[in-house]
C-alpha atoms as a PDB file:
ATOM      1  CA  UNK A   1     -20.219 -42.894 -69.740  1.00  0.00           C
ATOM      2  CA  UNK A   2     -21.920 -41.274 -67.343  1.00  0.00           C
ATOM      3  CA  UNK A   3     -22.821 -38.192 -69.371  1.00  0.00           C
ATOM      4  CA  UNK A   4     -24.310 -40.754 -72.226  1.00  0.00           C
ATOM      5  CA  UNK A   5     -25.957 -42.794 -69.505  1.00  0.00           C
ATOM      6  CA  UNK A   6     -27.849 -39.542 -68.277  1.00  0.00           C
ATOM      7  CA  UNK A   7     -28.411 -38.507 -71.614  1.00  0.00           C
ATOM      8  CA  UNK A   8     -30.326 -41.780 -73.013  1.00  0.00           C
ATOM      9  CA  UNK A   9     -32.097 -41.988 -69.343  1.00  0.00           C
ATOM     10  CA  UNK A  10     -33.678 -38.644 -70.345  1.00  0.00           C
ATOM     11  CA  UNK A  11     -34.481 -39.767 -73.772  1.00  0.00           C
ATOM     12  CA  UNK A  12     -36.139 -42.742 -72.561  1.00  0.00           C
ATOM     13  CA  UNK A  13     -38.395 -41.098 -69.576  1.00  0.00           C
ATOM     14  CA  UNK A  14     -38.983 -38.045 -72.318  1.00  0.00           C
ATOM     15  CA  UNK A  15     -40.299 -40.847 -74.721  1.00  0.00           C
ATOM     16  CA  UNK A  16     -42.397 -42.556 -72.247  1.00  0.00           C
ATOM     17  CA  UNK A  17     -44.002 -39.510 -71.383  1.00  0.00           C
ATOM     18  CA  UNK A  18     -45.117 -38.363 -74.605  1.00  0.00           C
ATOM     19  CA  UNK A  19     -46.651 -41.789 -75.110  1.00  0.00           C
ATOM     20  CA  UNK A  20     -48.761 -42.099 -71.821  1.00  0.00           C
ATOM     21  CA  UNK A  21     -49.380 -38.803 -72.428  1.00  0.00           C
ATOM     22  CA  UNK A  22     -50.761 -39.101 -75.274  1.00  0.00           C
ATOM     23  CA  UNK A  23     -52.972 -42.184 -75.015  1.00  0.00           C
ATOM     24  CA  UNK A  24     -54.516 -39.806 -72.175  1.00  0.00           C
ATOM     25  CA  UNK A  25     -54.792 -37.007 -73.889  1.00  0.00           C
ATOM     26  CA  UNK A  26     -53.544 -34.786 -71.299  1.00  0.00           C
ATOM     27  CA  UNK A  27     -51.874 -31.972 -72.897  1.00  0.00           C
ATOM     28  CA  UNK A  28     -51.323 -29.922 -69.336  1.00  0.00           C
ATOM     29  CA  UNK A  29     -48.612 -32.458 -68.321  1.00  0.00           C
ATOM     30  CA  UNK A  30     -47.059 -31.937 -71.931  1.00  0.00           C
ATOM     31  CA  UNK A  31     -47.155 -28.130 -71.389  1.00  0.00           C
ATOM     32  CA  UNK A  32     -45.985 -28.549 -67.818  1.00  0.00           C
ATOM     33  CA  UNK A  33     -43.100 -31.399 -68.710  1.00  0.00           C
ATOM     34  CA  UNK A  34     -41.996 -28.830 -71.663  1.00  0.00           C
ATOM     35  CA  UNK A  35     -41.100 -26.112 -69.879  1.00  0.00           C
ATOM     36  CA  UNK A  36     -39.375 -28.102 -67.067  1.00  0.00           C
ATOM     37  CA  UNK A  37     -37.279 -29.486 -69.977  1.00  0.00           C
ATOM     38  CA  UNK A  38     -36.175 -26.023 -71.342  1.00  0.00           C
ATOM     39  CA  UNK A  39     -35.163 -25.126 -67.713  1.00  0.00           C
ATOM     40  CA  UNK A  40     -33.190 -28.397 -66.971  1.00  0.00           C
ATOM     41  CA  UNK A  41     -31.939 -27.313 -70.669  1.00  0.00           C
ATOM     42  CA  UNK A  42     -30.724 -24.105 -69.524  1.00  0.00           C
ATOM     43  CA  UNK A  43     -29.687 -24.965 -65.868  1.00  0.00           C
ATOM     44  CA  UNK A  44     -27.540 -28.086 -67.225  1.00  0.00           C
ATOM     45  CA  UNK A  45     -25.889 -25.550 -70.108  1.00  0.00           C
ATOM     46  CA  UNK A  46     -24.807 -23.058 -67.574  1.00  0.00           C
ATOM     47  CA  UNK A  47     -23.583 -25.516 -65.157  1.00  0.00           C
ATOM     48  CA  UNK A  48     -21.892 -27.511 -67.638  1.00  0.00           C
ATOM     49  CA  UNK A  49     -19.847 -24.715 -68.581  1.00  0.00           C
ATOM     50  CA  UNK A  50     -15.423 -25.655 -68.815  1.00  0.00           C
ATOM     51  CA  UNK A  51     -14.839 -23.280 -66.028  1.00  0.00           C
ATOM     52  CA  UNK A  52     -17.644 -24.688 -63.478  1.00  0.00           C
ATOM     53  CA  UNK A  53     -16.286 -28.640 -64.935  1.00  0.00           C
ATOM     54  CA  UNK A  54     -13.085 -27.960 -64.279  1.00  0.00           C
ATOM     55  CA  UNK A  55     -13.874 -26.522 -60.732  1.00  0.00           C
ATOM     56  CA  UNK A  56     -16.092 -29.899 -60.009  1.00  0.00           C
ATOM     57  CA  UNK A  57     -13.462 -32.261 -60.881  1.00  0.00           C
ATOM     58  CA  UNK A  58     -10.371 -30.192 -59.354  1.00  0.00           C
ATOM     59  CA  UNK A  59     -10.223 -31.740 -55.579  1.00  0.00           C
ATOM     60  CA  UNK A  60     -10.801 -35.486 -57.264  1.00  0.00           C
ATOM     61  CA  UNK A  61      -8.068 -34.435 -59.396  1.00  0.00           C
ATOM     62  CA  UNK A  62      -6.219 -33.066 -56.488  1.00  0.00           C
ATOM     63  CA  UNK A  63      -6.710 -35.882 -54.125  1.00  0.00           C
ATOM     64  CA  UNK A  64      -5.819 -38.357 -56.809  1.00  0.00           C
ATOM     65  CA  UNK A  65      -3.054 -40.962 -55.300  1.00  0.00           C
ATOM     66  CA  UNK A  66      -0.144 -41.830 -57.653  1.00  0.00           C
ATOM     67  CA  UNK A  67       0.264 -45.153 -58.351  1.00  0.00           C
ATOM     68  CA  UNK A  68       3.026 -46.560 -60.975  1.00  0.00           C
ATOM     69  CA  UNK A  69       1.176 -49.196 -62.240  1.00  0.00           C
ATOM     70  CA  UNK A  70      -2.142 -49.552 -64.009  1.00  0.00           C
ATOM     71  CA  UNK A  71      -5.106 -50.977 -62.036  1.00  0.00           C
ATOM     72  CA  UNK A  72      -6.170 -54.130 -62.075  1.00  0.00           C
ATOM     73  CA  UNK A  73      -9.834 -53.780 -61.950  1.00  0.00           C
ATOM     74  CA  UNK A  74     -12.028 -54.132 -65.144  1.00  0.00           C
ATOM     75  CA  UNK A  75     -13.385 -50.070 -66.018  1.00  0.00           C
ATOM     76  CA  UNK A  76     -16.455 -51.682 -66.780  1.00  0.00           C
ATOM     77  CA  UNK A  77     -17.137 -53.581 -63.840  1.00  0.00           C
ATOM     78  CA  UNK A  78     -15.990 -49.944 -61.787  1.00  0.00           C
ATOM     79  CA  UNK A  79     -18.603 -48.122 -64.304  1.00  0.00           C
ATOM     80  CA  UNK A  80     -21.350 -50.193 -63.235  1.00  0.00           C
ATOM     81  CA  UNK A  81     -20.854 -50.161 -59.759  1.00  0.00           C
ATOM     82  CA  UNK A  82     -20.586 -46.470 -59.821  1.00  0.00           C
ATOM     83  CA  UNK A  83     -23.868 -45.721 -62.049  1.00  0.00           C
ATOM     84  CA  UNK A  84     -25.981 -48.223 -60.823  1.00  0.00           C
ATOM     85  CA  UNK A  85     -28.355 -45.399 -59.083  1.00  0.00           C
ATOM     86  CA  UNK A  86     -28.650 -43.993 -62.158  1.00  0.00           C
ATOM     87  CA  UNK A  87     -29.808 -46.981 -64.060  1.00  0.00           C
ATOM     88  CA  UNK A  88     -32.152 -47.798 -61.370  1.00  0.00           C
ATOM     89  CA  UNK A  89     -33.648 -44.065 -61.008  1.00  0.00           C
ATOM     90  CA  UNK A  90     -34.271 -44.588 -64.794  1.00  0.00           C
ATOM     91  CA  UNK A  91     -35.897 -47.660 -64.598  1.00  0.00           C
ATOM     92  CA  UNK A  92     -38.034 -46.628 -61.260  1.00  0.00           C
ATOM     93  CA  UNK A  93     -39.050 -43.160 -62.897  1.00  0.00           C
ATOM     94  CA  UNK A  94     -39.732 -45.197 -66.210  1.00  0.00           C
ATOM     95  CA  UNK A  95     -42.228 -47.795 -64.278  1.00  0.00           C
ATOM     96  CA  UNK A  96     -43.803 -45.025 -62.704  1.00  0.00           C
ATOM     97  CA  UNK A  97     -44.305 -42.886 -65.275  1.00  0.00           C
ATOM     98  CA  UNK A  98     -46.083 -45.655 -67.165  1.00  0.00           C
ATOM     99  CA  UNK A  99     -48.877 -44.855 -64.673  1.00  0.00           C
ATOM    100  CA  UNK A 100     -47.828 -41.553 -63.489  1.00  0.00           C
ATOM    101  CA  UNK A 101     -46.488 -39.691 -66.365  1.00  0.00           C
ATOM    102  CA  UNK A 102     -45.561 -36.469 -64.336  1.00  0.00           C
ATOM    103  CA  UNK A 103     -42.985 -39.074 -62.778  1.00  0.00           C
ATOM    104  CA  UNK A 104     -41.458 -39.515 -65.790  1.00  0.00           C
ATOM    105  CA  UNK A 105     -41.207 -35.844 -67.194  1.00  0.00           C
ATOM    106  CA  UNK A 106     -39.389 -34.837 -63.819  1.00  0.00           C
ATOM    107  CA  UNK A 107     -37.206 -37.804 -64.091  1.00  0.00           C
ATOM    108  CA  UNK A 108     -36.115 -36.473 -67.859  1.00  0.00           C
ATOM    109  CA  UNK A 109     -35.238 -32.959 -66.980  1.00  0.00           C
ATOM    110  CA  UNK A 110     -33.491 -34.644 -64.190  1.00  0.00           C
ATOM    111  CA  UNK A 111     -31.510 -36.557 -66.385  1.00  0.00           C
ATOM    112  CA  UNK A 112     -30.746 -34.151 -69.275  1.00  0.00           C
ATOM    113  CA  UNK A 113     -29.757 -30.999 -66.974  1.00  0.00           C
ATOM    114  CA  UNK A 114     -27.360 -33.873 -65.247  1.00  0.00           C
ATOM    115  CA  UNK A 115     -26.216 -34.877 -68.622  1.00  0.00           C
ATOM    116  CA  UNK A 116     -25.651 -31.619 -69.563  1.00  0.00           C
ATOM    117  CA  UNK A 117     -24.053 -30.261 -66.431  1.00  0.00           C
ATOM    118  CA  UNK A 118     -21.371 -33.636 -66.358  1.00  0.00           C
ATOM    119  CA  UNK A 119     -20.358 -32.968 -70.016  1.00  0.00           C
ATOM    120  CA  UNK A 120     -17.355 -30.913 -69.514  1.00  0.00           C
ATOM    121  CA  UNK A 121     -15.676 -32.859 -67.118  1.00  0.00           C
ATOM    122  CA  UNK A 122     -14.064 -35.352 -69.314  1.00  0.00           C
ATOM    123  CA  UNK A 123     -12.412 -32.554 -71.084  1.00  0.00           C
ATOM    124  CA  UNK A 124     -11.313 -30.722 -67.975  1.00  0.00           C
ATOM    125  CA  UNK A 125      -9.463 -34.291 -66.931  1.00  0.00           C
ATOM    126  CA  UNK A 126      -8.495 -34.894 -70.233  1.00  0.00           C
ATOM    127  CA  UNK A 127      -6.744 -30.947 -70.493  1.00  0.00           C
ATOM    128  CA  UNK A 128      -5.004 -32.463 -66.984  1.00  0.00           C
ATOM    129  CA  UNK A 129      -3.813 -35.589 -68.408  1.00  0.00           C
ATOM    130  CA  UNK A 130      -2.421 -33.991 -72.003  1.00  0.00           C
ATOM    131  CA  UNK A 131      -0.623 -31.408 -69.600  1.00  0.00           C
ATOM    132  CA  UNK A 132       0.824 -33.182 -67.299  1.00  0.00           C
ATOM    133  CA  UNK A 133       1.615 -36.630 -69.362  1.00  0.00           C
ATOM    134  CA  UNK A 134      -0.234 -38.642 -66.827  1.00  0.00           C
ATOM    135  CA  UNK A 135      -3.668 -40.814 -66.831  1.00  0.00           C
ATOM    136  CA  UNK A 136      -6.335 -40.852 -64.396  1.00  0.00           C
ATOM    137  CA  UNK A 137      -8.485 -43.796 -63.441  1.00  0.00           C
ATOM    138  CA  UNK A 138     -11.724 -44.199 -61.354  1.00  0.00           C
ATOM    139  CA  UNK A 139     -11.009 -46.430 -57.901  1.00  0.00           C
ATOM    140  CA  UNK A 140     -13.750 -48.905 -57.138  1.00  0.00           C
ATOM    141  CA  UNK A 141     -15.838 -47.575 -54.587  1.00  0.00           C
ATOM    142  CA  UNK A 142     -19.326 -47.031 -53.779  1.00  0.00           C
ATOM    143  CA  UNK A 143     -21.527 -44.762 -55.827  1.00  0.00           C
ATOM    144  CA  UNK A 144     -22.466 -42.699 -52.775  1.00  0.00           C
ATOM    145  CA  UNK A 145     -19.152 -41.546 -51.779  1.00  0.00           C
ATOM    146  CA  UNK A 146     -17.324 -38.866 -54.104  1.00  0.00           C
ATOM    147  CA  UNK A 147     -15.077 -40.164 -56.579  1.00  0.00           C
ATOM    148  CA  UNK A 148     -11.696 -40.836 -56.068  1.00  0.00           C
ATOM    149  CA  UNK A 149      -8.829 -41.308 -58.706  1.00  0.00           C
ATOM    150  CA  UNK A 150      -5.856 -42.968 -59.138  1.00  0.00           C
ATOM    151  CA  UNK A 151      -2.853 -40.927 -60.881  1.00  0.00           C
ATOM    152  CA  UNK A 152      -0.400 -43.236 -63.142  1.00  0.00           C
ATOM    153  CA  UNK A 153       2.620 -42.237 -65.698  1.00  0.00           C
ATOM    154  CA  UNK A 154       0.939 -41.781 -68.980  1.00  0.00           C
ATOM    155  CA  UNK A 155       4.338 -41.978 -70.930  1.00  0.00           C
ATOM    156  CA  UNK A 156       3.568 -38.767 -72.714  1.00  0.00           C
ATOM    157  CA  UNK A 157       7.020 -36.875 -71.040  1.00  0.00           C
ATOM    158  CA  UNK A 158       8.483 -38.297 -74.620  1.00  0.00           C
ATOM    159  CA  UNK A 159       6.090 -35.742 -76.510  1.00  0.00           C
ATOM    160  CA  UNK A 160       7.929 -32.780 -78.972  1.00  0.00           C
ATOM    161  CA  UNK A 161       6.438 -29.777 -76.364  1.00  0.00           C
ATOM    162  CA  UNK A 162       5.744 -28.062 -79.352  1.00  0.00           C
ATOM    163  CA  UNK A 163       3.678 -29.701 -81.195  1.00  0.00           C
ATOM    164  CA  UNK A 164      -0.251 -29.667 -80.299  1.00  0.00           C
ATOM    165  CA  UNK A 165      -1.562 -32.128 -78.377  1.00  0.00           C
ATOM    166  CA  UNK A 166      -4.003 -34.881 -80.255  1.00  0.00           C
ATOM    167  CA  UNK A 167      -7.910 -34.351 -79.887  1.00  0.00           C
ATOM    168  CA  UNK A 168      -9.340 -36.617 -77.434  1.00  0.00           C
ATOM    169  CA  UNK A 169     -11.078 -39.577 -79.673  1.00  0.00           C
ATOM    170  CA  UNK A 170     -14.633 -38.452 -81.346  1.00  0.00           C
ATOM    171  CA  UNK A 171     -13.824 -34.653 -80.924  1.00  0.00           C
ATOM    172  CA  UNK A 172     -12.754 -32.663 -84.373  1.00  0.00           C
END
C-alpha cells in the first residue's frame, strides 16, 4: 500500500506540475523537475534492489513478537494511521505547487524514488513468510516510530516441501 500510495502521490504532484507549468510557460522548471525525476528514478532503482529490501525489513522482521492468534485491529484502519504523513505531504506539496510549481516537482521525485526504493520489501517479507509458514502483520502504532510486526502461525507447516511455493497474488 505504501509503495502504490507513493507511487500515485508522485503521479499526482508530476501532473500538477506540468500543468502550472505550462499555463506559465516556464520551461526551466520542466528542464530542472526532469532531471530530478531521472535521479529519484535511478536512486529509488538502486535502493530498491532485493538485497538492500531485504536488509531494510530484516530487524522488523527480527523483532517481530509471536503471537498465536490473529489481530484484532482492522489493516485498514492500521494503514491509515501509518501513511497519513504521506497523504498529507501529497496534499501540502500539491497545494503548493499550484502556486509554486518547483514545490511540486521536488515533492514527485520524492515520492517516486520512495516508491521505488519500498518496492521490494513486500517480497522480502513475503520470501520470510513462504519459508517459514508464518504471517506477519503491522501493530498499530504511530507513523513516526519504526514499524513493528506481529509474527502468527500461517498454517503452511502442512505444505508438500517439494513442491514450489505459490506466487504472491498479481505476480506471474
Amino acid at each position: 500500500m505504501t509503495v502504490l500510495l507513493s507511487a500515485g502521490a508522485a503521479t499526482a504532484l508530476a501532473a500538477v506540475t506540468v500543468i502550472t507549468v505550462d499555463e506559465a510557460g516556464d520551461t526551466t522548471t520542466l528542464i530542472v523537475a526532469g532531471a530530478w525525476w531521472s535521479i529519484a528514478l535511478v536512486g529509488g532503482t538502486v535502493l530498491g534492489r532485493a538485497s538492500r529490501a531485504a536488509d531494510a525489513v530484516r530487524e522488523a522482521l527480527a523483532q517481530a513478537r509471536t503471537t498465536p492468534t490473529l489481530p484484532t485491529d482492522n489493516p485498514g484502519r492500521v494503514a491509515i494511521a501509518r501513511l497519513w504523513p504521506l497523504i498529507a505531504f501529497a496534499l501540502v506539496a500539491g497545494g503548493f505547487g499550484l502556486l509554486f510549481p518547483e514545490v511540486a516537482a521536488i515533492g514527485a521525485g520524492y515520492a517516486l524514488g520512495a516508491a521505488l526504493a519500498w518496492r521490494g520489501r513486500e517480497a522480502a517479507v513475503y520470501a520470510i513468510e513462504e519459508r517459514d509458514g508464518v504471517r506477519f502483520y503491522v501493530e498499530p502504532g504511530s507513523s513516526f516510530e519504526p514499524v513493528r510486526l506481529v509474527r502468527t502461525p500461517g498454517l503452511g507447516r502442512d505444505r508438500d516441501p517439494t513442491a514450489s511455493p505459490p506466487l504472491p497474488p498479481g505476480r506471474a
